[in-house]
Protein backbone atom coordinates (compact mmCIF):
# COMPACT_ATOMS: atom_id res chain seq x y z
CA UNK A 1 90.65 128.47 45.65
CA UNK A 2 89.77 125.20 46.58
CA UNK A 3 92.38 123.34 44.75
CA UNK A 4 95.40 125.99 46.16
CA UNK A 5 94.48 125.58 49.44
CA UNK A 6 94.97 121.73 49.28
CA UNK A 7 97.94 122.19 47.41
CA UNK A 8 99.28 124.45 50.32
CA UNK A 9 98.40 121.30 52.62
CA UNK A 10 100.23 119.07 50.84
CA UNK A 11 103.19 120.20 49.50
CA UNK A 12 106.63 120.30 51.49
CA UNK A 13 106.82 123.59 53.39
CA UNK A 14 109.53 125.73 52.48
CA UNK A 15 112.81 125.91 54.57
CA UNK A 16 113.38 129.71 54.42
CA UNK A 17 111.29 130.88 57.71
CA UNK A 18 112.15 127.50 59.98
CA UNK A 19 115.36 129.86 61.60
CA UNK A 20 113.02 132.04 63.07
CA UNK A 21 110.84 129.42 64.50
CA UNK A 22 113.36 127.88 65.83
CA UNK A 23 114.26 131.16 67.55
CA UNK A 24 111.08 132.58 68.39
CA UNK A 25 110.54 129.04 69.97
CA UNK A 26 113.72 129.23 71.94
CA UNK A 27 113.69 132.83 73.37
CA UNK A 28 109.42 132.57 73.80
CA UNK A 29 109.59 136.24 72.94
CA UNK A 30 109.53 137.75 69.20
CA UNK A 31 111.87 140.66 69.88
CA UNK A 32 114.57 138.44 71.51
CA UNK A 33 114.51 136.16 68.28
CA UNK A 34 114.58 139.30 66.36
CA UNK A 35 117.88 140.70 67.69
CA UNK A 36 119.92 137.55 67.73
CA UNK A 37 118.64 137.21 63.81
CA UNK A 38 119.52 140.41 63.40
CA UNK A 39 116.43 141.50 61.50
CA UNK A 40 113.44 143.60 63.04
CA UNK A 41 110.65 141.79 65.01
CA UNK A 42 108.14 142.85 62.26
CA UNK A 43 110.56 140.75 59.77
CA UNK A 44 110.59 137.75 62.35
CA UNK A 45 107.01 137.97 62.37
CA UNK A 46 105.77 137.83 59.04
CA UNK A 47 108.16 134.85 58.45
CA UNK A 48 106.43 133.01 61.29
CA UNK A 49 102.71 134.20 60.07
CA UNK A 50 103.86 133.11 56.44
CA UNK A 51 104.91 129.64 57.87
CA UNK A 52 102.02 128.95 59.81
CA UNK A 53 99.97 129.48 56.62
CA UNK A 54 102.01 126.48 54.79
CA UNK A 55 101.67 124.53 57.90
CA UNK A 56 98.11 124.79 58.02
CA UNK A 57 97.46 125.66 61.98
CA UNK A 58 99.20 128.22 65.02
CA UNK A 59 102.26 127.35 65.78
CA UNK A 60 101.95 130.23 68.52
CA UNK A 61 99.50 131.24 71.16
CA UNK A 62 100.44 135.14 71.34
CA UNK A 63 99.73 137.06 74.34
CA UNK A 64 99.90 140.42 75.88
CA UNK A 65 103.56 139.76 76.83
CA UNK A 66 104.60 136.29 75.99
CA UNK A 67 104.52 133.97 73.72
CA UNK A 68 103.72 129.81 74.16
CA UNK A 69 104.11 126.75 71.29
CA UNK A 70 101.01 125.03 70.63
CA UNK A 71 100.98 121.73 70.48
CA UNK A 72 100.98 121.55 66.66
CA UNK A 73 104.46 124.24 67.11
CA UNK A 74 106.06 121.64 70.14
CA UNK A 75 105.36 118.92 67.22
CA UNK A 76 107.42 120.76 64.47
CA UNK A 77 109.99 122.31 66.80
CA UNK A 78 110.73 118.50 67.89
CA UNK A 79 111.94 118.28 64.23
CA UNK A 80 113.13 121.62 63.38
CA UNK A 81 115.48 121.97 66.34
CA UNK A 82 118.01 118.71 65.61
CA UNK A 83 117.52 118.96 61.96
CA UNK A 84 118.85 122.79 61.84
CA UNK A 85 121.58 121.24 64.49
CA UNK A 86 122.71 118.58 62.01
CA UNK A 87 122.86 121.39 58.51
CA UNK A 88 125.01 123.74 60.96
CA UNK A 89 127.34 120.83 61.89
CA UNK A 90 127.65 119.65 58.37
CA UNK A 91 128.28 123.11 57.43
CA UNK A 92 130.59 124.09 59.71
CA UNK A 93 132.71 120.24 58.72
CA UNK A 94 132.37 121.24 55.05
CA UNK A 95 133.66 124.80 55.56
CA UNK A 96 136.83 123.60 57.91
CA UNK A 97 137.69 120.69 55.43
CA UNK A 98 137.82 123.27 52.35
CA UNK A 99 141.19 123.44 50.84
CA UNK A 100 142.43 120.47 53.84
CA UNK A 101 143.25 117.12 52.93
CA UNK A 102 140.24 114.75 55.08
CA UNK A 103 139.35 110.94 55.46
CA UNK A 104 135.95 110.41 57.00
CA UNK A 105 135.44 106.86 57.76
CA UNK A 106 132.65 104.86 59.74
CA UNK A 107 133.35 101.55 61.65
CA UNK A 108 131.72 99.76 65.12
CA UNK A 109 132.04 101.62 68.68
CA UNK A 110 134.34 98.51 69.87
CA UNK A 111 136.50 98.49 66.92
CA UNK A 112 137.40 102.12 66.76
CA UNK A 113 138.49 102.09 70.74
CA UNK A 114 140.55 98.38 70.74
CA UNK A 115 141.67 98.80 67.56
CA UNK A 116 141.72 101.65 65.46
CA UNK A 117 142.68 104.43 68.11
CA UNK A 118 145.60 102.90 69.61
CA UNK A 119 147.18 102.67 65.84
CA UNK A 120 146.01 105.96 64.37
CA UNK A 121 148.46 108.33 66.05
CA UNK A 122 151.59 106.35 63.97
CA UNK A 123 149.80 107.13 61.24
CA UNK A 124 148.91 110.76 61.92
CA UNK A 125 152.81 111.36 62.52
CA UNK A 126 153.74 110.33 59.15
CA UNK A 127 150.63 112.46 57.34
CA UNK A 128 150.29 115.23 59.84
CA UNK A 129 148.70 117.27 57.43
CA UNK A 130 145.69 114.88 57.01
CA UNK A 131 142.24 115.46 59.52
CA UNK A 132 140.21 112.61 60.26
CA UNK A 133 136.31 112.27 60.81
CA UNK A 134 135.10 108.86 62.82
CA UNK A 135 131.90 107.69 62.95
CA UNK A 136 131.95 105.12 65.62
CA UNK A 137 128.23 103.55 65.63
CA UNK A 138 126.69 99.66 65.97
CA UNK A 139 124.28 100.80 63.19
CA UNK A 140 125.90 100.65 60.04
CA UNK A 141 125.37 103.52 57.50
CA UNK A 142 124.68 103.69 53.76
CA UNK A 143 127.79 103.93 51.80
CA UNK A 144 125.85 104.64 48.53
CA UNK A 145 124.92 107.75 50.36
CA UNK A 146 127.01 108.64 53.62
CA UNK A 147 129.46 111.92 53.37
CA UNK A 148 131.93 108.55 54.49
CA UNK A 149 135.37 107.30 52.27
CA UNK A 150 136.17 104.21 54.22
CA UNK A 151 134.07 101.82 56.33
CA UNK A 152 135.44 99.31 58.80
CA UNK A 153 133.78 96.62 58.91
CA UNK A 154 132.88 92.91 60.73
CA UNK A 155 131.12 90.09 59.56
CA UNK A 156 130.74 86.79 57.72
CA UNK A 157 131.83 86.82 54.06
CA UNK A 158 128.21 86.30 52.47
CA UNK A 159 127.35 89.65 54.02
CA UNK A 160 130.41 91.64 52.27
CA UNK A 161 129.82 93.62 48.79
CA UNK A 162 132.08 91.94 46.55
CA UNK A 163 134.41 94.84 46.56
CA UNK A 164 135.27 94.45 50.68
CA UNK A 165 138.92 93.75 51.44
CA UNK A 166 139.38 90.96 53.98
CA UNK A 167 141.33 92.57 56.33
CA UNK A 168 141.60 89.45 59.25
CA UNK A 169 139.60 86.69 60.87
CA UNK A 170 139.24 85.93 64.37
CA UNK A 171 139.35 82.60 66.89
CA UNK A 172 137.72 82.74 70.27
CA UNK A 173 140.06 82.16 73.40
CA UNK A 174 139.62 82.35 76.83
CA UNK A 175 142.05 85.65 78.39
CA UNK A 176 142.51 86.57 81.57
CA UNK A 177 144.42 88.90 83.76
CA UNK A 178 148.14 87.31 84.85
CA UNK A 179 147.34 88.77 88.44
CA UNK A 180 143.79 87.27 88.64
CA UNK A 181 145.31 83.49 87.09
CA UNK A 182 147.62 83.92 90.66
CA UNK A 183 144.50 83.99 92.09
CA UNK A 184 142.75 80.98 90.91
CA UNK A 185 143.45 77.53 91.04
CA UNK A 186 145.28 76.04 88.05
CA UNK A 187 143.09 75.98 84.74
CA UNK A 188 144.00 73.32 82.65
CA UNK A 189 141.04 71.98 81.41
CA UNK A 190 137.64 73.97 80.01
CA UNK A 191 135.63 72.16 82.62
CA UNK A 192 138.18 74.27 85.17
CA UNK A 193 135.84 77.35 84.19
CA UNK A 194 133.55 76.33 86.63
CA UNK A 195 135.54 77.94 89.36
CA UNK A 196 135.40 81.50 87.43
CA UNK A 197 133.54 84.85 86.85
CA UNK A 198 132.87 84.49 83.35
CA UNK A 199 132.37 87.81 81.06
CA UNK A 200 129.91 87.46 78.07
CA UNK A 201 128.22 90.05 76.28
CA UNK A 202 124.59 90.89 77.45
CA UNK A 203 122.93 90.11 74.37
CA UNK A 204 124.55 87.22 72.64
CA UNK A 205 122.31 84.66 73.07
CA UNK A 206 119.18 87.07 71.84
CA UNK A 207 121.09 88.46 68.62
CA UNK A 208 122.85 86.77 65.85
CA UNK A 209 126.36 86.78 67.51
CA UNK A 210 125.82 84.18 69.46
CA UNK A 211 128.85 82.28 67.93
CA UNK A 212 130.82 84.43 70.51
CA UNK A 213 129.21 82.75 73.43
CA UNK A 214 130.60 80.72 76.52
CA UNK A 215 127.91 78.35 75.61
CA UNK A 216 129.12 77.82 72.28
CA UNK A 217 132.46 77.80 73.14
CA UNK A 218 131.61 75.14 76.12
CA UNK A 219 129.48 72.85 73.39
CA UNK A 220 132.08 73.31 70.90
CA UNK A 221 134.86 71.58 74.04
CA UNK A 222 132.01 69.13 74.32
CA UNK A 223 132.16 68.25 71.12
CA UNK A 224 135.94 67.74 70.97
CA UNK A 225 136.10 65.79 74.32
CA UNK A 226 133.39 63.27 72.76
CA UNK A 227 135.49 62.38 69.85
CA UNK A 228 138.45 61.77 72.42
CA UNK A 229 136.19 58.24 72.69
CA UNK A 230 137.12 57.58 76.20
CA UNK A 231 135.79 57.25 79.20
CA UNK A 232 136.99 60.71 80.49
CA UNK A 233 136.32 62.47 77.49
CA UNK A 234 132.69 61.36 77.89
CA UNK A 235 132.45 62.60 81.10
CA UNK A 236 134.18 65.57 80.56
CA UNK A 237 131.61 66.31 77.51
CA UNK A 238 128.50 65.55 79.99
CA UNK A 239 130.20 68.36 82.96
CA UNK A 240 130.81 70.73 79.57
CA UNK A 241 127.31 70.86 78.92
CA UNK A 242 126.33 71.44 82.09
CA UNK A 243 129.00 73.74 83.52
CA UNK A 244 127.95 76.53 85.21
CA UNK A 245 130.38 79.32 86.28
CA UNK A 246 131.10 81.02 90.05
CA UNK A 247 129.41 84.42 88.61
CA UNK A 248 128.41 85.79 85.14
CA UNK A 249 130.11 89.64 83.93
CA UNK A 250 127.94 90.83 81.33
CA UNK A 251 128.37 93.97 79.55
CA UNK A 252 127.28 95.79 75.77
CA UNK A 253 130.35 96.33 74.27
CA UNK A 254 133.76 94.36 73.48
CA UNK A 255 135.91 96.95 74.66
CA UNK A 256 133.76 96.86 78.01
CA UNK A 257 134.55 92.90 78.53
CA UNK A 258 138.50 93.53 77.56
CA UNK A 259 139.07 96.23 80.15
CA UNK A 260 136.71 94.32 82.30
CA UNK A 261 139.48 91.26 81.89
CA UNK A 262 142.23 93.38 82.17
CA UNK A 263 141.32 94.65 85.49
CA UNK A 264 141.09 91.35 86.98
CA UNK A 265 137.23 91.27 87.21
CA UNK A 266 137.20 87.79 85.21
CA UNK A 267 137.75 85.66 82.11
CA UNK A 268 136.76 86.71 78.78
CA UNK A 269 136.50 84.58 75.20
CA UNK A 270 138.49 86.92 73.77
CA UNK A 271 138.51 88.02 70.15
CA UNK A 272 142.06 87.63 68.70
CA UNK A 273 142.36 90.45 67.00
CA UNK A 274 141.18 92.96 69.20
CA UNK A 275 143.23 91.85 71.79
CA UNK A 276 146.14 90.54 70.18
CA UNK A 277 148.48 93.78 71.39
CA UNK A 278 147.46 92.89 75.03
CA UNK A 279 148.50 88.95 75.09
CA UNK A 280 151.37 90.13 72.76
CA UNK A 281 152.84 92.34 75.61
CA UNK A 282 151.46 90.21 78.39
CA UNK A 283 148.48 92.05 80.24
CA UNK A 284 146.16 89.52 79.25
CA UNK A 285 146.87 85.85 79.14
CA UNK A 286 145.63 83.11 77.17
CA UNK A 287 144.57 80.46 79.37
CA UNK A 288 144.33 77.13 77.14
CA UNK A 289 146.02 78.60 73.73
CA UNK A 290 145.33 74.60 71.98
CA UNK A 291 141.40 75.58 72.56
CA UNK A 292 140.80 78.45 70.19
CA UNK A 293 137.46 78.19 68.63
CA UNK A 294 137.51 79.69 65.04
CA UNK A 295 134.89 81.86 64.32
CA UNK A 296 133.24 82.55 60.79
CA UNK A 297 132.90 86.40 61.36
CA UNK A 298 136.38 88.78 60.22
CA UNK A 299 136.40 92.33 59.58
CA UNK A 300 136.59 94.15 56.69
CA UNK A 301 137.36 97.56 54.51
CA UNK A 302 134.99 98.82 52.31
CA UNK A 303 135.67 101.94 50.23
CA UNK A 304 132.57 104.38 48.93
CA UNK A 305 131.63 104.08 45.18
CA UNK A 306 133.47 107.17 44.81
CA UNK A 307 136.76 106.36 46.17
CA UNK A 308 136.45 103.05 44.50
CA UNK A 309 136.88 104.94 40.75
CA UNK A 310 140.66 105.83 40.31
CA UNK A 311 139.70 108.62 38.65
CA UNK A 312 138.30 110.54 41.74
CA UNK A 313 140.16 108.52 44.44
CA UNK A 314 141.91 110.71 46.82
CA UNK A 315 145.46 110.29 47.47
CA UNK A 316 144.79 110.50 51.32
CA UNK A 317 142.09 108.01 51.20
CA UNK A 318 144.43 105.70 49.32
CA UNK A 319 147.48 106.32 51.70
CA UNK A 320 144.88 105.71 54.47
CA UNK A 321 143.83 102.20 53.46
CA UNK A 322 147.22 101.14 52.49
CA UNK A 323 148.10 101.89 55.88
CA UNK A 324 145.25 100.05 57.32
CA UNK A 325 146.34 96.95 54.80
CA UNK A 326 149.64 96.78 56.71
CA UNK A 327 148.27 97.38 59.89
CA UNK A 328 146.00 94.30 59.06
CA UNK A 329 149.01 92.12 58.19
CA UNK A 330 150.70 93.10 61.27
CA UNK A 331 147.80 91.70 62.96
CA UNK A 332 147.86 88.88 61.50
CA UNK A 333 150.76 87.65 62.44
CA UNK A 334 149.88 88.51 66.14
CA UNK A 335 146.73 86.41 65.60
CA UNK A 336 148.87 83.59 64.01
CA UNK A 337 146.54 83.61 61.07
CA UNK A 338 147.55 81.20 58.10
CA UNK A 339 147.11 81.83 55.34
CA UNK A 340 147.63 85.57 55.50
CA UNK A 341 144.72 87.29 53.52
CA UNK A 342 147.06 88.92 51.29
């Protein structure tokens, strides 16, 4: 007897009765759970007597006319609840995509908004018949086991499975506003930042993008006036490394400091490429184009082991990514970036 009742303790509880606890839980009341279920309160009860015997303790206090959660049943309804939200999601996604052609893909919050989105409905008019699924997160997810085709992806090289298709790089320029530039005086030098809100992100001196940094941009000036060997490029260096701008912008995202820019709130180090449409039609302009910093981060597509074997590639998935491959090269040009990849 001993030996089964530690077993009971220790094995995984079954998933069969955690519906009803979830709606006992929800309603408080036994016969309310017992009607949406549709089964008969006696039913909803056993299966919540029969899980409280796997989990060990009451996950109930049961009174005259009410029911309450113990603490133990607050505990495993804080699990229960989101877990039985994320099966009924995935289920209802796997039942709608039945018999439908579908690409699910994951990239970076930024990315998706400045970059992806603006381009997808072109190619959603040529493959109408194709849904799409978009995972748009900073935490990156696990391709060897993510219901995910495609990831999008940015980074240095070193950090890229062998596999990832370069898709572009990307040089660091200051971009502002035309209407704010009317505003200021003339800009023709980096030390002329001085006299600016600058936008940064908030956390890029605490994480490892620091490389897109004013200060790094600034040192990297610095570094450029030295080698001038002159008098004024000496000087200019020493005012580089100390410049300090009119007012700092700081915000969490990319897409945040671009539409910050583009309504005339202040100057951004732009990435190229995710802003390359904007300086191409003229809402944002680059201020000193002969003082791009390159940076050693470009983004990247990665397919799933699955879609990487031609055998069980699907067609959509490989229409998708041959789309995003000219999309890329189209960028590319914008960017001015020589080589192309390709």
């Amino acid at each position: 007897m001993l030996h089964s009742q530690t077993h009971l303790r220790t094995r995984p509880i079954g998933a069969g009765n955690l519906r009803a606890f979830e709606a006992v839980a929800r309603h408080l009341n036994f016969r309310a759970a017992a009607e949406e279920m549709a089964l008969t309160q006696s039913a909803v009860s056993r299966q919540i007597q029969a899980l409280e015997e796997e989990v060990g303790t009451m996950l109930f206090s049961r009174h005259t006319r009410s029911v309450e959660l113990t603490a133990a049943g607050m505990g495993l309804l804080g699990a229960v609840a989101p877990s039985l939200e994320r099966i009924d999601s995935s289920v209802r996604q796997i039942r709608t995509s039945v018999g439908r052609k579908h690409v699910a893909l994951t990239t970076f919050a930024s990315f998706a908004s400045m970059w992806l989105i603006p381009r997808l409905e072109a190619f959603q008019k040529s493959e109408p018949d194709i849904d799409f699924r978009i995972d748009a997160s900073d935490v990156s997810v696990d391709m060897e086991t993510a219901d995910v085709a495609v990831a999008l992806r940015y980074g240095p090289a070193r950090s890229m499975p062998s596999h990832a298709i370069r898709l572009f790089g990307e040089q660091l320029t200051p971009a502002a506003s035309p209407w704010l530039l009317k505003s200021l005086p003339s800009i023709g030098h980096a030390t002329d930042f001085a006299n600016c809100t600058l936008i940064e992100a908030g956390d890029a001196h605490s994480t490892h993008l620091e490389w897109l940094s004013w200060r790094r941009w600034f040192d990297r000036q610095a570094e450029l006036a030295t080698k001038q060997g002159s008098k004024l490029g000496e000087s200019r260096a020493t005012a580089l490394k100390k410049i300090a701008p009119k007012r700092w912008l700081y915000f969490n995202y990319a897409y945040q400091m671009a539409q910050a820019a583009l309504s005339g709130q202040g100057v951004v180090l732009a990435r190229t490429p995710l802003v390359a449409e904007h300086l191409a039609r003229g809402d944002l302009v680059e201020i000193l184009p002969k003082l791009r910093m390159d940076s050693p981060m470009a983004f990247w597509l990665i397919l799933s082991p699955r879609q990487r074997v031609l055998s069980t590639a699907r067609p959509e998935v490989t229409a998708f990514c041959n789309w995003l491959k000219s999309q890329a090269s189209e960028t590319r040009r914008l960017i001015g970036e020589v080589p192309s990849s390709d």
